[in-house]
Protein backbone atom coordinates (compact mmCIF):
# COMPACT_ATOMS: atom_id res chain seq x y z
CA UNK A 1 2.39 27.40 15.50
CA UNK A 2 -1.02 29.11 14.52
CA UNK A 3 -4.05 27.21 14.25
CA UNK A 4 -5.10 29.92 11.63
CA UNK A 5 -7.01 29.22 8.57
CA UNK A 6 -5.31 31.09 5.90
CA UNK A 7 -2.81 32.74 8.13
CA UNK A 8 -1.81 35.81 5.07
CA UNK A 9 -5.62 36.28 4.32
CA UNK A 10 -6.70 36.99 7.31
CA UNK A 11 -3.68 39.23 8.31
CA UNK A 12 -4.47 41.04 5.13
CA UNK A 13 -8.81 41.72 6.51
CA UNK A 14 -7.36 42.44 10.09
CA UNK A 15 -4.54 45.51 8.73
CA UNK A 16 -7.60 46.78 6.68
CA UNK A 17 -10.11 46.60 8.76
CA UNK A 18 -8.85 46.80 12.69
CA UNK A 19 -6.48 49.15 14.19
CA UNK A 20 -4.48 46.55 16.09
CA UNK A 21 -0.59 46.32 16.18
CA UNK A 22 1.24 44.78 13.95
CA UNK A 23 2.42 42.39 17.00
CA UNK A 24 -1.03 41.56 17.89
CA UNK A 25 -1.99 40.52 13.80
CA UNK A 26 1.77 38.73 14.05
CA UNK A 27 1.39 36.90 17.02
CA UNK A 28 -2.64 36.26 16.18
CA UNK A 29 -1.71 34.56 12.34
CA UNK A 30 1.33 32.87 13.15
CA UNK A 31 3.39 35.34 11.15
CA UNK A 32 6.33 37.78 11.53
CA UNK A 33 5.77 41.45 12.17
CA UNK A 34 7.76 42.68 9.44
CA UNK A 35 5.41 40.18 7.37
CA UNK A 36 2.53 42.06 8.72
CA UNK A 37 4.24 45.46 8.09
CA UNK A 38 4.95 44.29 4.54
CA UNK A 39 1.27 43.30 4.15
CA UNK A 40 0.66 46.92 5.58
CA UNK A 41 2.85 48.45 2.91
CA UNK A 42 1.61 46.56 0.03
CA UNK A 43 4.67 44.52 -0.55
CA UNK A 44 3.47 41.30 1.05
CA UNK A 45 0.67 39.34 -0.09
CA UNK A 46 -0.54 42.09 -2.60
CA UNK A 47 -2.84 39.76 -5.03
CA UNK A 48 -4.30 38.09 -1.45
CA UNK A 49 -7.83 38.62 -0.95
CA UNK A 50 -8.73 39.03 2.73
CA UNK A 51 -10.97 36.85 4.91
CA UNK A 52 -12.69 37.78 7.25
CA UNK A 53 -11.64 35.90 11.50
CA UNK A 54 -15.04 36.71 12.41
CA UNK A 55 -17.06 35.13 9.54
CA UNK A 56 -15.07 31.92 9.79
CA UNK A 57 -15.44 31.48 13.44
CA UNK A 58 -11.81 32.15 14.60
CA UNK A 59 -12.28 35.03 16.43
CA UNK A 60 -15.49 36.83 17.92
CA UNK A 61 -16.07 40.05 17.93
CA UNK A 62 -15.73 40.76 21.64
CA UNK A 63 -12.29 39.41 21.53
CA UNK A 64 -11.10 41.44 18.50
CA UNK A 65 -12.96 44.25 20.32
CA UNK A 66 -10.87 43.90 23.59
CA UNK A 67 -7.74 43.59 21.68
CA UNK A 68 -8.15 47.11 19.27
CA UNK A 69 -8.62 49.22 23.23
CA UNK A 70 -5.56 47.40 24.54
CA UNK A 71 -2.31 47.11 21.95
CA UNK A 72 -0.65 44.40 24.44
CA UNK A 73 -3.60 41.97 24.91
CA UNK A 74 -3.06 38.84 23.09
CA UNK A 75 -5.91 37.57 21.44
CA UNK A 76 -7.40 34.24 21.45
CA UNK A 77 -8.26 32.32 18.65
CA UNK A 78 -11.30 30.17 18.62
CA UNK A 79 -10.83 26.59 17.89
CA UNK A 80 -12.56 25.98 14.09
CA UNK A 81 -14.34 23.07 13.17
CA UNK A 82 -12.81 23.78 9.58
CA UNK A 83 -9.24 23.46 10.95
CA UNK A 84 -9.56 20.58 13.06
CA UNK A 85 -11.41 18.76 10.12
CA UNK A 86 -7.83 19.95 7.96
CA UNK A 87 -5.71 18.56 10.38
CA UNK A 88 -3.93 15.47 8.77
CA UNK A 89 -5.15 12.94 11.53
CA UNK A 90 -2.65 9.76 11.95
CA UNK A 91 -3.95 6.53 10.78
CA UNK A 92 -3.83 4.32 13.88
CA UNK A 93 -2.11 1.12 13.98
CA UNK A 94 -3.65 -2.01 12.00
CA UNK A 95 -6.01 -4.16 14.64
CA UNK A 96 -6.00 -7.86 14.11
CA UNK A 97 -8.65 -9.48 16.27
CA UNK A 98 -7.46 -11.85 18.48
CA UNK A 99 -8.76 -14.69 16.76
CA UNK A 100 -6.22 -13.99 13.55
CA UNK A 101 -3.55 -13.72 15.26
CA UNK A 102 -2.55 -16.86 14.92
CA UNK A 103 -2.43 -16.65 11.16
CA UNK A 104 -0.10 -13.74 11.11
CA UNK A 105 3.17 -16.52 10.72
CA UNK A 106 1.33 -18.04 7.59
CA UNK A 107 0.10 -15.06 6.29
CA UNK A 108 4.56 -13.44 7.04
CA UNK A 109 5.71 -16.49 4.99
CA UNK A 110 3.43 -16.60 2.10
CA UNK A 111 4.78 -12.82 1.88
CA UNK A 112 8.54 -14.03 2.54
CA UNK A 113 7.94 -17.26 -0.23
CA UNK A 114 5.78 -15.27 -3.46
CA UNK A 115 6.78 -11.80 -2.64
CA UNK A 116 10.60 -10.67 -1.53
CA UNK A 117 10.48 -7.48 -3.53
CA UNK A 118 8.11 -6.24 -0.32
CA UNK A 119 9.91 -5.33 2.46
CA UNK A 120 9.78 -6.11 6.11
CA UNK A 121 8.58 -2.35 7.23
CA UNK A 122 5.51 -3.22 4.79
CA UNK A 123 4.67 -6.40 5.81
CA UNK A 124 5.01 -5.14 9.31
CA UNK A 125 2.42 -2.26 8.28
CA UNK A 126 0.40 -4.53 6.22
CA UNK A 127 -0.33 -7.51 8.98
CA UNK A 128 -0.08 -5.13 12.17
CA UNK A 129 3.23 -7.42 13.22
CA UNK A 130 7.00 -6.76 14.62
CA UNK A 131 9.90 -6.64 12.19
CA UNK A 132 11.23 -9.10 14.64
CA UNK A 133 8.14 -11.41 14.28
CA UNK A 134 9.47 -11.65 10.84
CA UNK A 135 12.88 -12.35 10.79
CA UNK A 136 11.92 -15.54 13.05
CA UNK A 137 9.59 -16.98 10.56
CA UNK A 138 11.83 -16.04 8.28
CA UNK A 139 14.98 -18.01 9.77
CA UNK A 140 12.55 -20.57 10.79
CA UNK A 141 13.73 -19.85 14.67
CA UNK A 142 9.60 -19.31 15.23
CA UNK A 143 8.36 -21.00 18.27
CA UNK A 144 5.44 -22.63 16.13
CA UNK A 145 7.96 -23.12 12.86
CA UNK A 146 6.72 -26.91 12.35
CA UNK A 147 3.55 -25.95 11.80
CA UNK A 148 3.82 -22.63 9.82
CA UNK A 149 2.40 -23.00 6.23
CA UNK A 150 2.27 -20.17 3.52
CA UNK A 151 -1.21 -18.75 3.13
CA UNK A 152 -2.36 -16.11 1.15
CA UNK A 153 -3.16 -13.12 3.31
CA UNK A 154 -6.40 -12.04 1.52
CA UNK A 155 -7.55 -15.78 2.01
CA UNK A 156 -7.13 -15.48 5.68
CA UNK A 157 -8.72 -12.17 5.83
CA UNK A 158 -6.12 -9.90 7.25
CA UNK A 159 -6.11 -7.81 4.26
CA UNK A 160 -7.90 -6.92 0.96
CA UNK A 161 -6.99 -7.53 -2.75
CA UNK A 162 -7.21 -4.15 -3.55
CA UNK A 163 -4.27 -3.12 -0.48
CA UNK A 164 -2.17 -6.10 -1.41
CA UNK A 165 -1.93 -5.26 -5.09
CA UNK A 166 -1.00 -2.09 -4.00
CA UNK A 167 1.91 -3.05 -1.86
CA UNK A 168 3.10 -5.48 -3.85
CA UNK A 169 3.21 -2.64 -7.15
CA UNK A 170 4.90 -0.55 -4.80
CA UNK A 171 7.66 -3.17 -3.53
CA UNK A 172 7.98 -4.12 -7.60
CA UNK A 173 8.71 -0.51 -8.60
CA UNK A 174 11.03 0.39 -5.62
CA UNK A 175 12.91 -2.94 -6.81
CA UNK A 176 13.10 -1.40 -10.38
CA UNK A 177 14.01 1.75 -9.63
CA UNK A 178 16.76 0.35 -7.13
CA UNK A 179 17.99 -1.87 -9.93
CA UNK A 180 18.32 0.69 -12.76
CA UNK A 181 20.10 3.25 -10.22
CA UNK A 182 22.78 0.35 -9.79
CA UNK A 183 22.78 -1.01 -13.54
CA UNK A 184 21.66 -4.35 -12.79
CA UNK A 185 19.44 -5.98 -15.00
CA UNK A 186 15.60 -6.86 -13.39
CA UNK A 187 15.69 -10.74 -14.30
CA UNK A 188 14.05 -11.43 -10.83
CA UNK A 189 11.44 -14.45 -11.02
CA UNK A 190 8.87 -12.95 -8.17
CA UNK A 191 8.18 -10.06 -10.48
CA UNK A 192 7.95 -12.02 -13.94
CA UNK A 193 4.09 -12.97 -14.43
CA UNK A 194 2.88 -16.52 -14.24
CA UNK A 195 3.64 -18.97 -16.98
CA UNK A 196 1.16 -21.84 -16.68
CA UNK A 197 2.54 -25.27 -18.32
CA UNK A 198 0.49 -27.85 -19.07
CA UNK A 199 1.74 -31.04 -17.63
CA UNK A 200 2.49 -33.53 -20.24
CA UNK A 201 0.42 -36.95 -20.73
CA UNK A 202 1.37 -39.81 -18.65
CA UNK A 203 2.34 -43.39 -20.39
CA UNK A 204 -0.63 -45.40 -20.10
CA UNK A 205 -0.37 -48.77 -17.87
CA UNK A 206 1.57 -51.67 -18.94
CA UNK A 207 -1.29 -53.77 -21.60
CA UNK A 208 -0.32 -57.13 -23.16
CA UNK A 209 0.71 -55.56 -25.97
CA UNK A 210 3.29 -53.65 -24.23
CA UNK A 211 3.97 -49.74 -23.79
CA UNK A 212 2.21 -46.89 -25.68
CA UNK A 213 4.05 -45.91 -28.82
CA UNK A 214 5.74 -50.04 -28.77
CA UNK A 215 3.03 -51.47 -30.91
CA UNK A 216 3.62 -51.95 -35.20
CA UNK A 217 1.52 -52.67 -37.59
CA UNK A 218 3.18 -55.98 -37.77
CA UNK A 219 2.78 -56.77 -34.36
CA UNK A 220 -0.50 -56.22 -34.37
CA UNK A 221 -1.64 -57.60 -37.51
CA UNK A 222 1.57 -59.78 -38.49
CA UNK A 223 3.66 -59.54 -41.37
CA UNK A 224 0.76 -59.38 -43.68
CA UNK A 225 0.83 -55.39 -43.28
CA UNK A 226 -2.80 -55.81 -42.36
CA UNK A 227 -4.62 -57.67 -44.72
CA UNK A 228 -6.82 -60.66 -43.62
CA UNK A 229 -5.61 -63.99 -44.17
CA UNK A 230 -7.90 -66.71 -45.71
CA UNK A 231 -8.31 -69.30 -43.34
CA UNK A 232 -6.48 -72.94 -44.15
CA UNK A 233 -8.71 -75.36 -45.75
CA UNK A 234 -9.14 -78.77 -44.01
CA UNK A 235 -8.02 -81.68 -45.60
CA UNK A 236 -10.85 -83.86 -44.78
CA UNK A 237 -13.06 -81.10 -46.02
């Protein structure tokens, strides 16, 4: 495969402007020769404005020069800082220093416990961990199990907020996409937001006077309903 910027264009400046072969432009642009006859004939690539090898540092002009006195020399392309910069590069695998490593299994369960809509491959992508890692934490079969504890990920620094809302919108949609293809209804608790309930008062300690809510007016002020009582006289008095 060509390394060519703009493979058609620049067949299209080197049929008008060099007299190579059509198997030299072919071969040169990563293209078939009855593509580069077509672009000869005007049928190919008519509305495709030509560039020129030489001014985008693809080809020098010895090269092309060597090439136009000999129809079977294959030229050599120049390797362009423009292409290599194009190139889709691979992202490398997530690092985890050594000292976080160890809070991969809390970091796998928190996702296991608060998120099942995200799969395994992404929490394998997300922590830099084995699917097999996983599915022992997950089945509790994890040489450290008794003392794995759920911990937010972003807490423990393995990841950021901004890539865990991310995969955990993604894992939420492919769950609702999955569900309407099959009919189901989404009723799933993980992806319902957080209802926060306010715990209810507690019954105040046992008093004298017994339980909250026990109390009368009668009890407390006796069957008077509450009105003072005058105070017996003494006979002496």
């Amino acid at each position: 495969m060509s390394d060519i910027l703009m493979p058609k264009a620049t067949a299209v400046w080197l049929v008008d402007n060099t007299s190579l072969a059509f198997d030299q432009i072919a071969e040169f642009c990563g293209l078939h020769p009855l593509e580069v006859k077509g672009i000869a004939d005007g049928e190919v690539a008519r509305d495709i404005r030509g560039a020129d090898p030489i001014a985008n540092g693809q080809l020098t002009r010895e090269e092309l020069t060597r090439a136009e006195e000999n129809p079977k020399y294959h030229m050599k392309a120049l390797v362009s800082r423009h292409a290599e910069l194009l190139k889709p590069s691979k992202k490398a695998p997530r690092y985890t220093p050594v000292s976080r490593r160890q809070d991969r299994p809390d970091a796998i369960l928190w996702f296991v416990k608060n998120h099942p809509e995200i799969t395994d491959a992404q929490i394998s992508k997300l922590l830099g961990t084995t699917k097999s890692t996983i599915e022992q934490v997950r089945s509790r079969t994890h040489w450290n199990s008794a003392n794995i504890k759920p911990v937010d990920p972003v807490t423990l620094g393995l990841i950021g907020q901004i890539e865990l809302d991310a995969a955990v919108r993604k894992g939420a949609e492919a769950k609702r996409k999955q569900a309407e293809k099959l009919g189901i209804p989404l009723d799933d608790p993980s992806l319902k937001p957080a209802v926060t309930v306010q715990p209810a008062f507690e019954e105040e300690e046992d008093s004298p006077y017994g339980k909250k809510g026990d109390l009368s007016v009668e009890d407390v002020f006796g069957a008077g309903g509450g009105k003072r009582s005058e105070p017996e006289e003494d006979e002496d008095y």
